[in-house]
Protein backbone atom coordinates (compact mmCIF):
# COMPACT_ATOMS: atom_id res chain seq x y z
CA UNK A 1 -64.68 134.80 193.06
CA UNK A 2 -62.87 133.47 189.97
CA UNK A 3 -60.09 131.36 190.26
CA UNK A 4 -57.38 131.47 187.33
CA UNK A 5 -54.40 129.82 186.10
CA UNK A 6 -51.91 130.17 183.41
CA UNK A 7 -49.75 128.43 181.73
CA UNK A 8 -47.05 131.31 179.49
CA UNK A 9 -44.60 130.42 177.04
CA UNK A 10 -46.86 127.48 175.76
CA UNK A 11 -44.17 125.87 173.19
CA UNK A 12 -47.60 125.71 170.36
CA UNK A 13 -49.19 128.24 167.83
CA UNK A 14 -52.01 130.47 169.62
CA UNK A 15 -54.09 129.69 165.83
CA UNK A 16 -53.56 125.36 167.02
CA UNK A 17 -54.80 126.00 170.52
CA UNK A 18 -57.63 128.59 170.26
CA UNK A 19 -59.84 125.98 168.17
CA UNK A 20 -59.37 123.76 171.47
CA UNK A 21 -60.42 126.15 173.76
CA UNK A 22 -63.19 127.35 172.37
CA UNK A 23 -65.00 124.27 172.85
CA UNK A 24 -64.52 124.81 176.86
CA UNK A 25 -65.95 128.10 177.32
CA UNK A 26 -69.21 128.25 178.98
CA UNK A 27 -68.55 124.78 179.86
CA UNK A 28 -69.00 122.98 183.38
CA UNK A 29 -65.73 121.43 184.78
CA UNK A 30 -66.69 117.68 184.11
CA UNK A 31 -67.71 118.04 180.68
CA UNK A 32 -64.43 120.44 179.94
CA UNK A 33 -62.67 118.14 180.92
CA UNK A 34 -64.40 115.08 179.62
CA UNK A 35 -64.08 117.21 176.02
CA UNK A 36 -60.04 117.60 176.80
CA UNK A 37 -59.53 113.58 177.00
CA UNK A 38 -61.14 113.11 174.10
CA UNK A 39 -59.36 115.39 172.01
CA UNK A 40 -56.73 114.12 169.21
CA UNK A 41 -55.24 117.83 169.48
CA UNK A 42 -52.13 118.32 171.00
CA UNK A 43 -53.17 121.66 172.72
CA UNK A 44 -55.61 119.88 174.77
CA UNK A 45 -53.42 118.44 176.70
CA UNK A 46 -51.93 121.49 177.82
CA UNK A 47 -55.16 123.39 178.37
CA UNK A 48 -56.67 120.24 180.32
CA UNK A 49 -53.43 120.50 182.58
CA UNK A 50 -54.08 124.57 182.99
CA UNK A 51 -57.92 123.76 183.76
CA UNK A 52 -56.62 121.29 186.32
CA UNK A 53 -54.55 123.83 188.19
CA UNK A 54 -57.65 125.99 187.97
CA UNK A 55 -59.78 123.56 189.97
CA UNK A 56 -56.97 122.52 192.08
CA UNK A 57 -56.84 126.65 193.06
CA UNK A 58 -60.32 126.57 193.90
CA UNK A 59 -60.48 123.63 195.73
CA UNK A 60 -57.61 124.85 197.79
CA UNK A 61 -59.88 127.85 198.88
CA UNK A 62 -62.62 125.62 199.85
CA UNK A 63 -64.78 126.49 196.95
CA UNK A 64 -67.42 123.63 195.70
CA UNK A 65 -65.67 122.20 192.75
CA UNK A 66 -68.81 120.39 191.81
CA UNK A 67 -70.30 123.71 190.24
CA UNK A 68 -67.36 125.36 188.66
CA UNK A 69 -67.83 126.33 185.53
CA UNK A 70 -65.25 127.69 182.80
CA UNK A 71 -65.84 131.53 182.73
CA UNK A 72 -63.29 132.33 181.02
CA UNK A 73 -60.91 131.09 178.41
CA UNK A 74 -58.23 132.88 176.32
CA UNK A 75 -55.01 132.29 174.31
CA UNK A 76 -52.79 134.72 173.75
CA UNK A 77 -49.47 135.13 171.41
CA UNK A 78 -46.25 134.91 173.26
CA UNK A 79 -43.09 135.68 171.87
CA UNK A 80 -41.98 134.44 169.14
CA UNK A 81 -38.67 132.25 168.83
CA UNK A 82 -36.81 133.51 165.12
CA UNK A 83 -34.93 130.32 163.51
CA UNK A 84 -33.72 130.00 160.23
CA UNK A 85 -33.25 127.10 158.20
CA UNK A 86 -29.92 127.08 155.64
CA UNK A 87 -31.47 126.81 151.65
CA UNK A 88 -29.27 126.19 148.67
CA UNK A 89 -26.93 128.84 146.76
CA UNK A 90 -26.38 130.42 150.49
CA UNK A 91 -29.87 131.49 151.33
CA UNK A 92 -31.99 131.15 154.47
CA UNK A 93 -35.34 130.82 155.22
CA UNK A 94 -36.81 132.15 158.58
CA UNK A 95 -38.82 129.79 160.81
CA UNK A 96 -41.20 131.33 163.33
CA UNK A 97 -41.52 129.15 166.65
CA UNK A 98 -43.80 130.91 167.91
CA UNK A 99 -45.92 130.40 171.59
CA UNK A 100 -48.91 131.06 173.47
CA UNK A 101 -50.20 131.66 176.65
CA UNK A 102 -52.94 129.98 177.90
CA UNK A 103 -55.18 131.65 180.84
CA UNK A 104 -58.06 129.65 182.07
CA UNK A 105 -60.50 130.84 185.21
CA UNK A 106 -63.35 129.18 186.63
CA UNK A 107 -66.01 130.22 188.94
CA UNK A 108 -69.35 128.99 190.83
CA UNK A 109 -72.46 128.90 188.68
């Protein structure tokens, strides 16, 4: 039985996160999350804080959280916040804020 989280409306670009979780799929527990700390990338946070809820789901059904492993790992584009930024001779630029959500589920080897 797989046990998922989610974290939607992610306030960072899916194309800055998905690098990040790439390198956690497949991956046990520990050593995803060993890989999260060490990160310099600001979407690591976030994901290790998503795979933390993950384990904390499993352990709350009983399940041994000593062989989880990452099963899956997605990010996906949210909506997308529409700014724009005042330019001279009364133009405007658009600025995309856009967001992700992050789904991560984990499951006994």
């Amino acid at each position: 039985m797989a046990f998922t989280s989610k974290h939607r409306m992610a306030r960072i670009s899916p194309t800055k996160a998905r690098p990040v979780i790439d390198m956690i799929r497949g991956k046990s527990v520990e050593e995803a999350s060993v890989i999260l700390q060490m990160s310099k990338r600001r979407a690591a946070v976030l994901i290790k804080a998503v795979l933390d809820a993950a384990v904390a789901n499993a352990d709350q059904a009983e399940a041994n959280v000593r062989r989880l492993v990452v099963t899956q790992a997605t990010v996906d584009s949210g909506p997308t916040m529409k700014r724009f930024q005042p330019k001279d001779r009364g133009r405007a630029h658009s600025i995309l804020k856009r967001t992700s959500h992050i789904t991560v589920a984990v499951d006994t080897k």
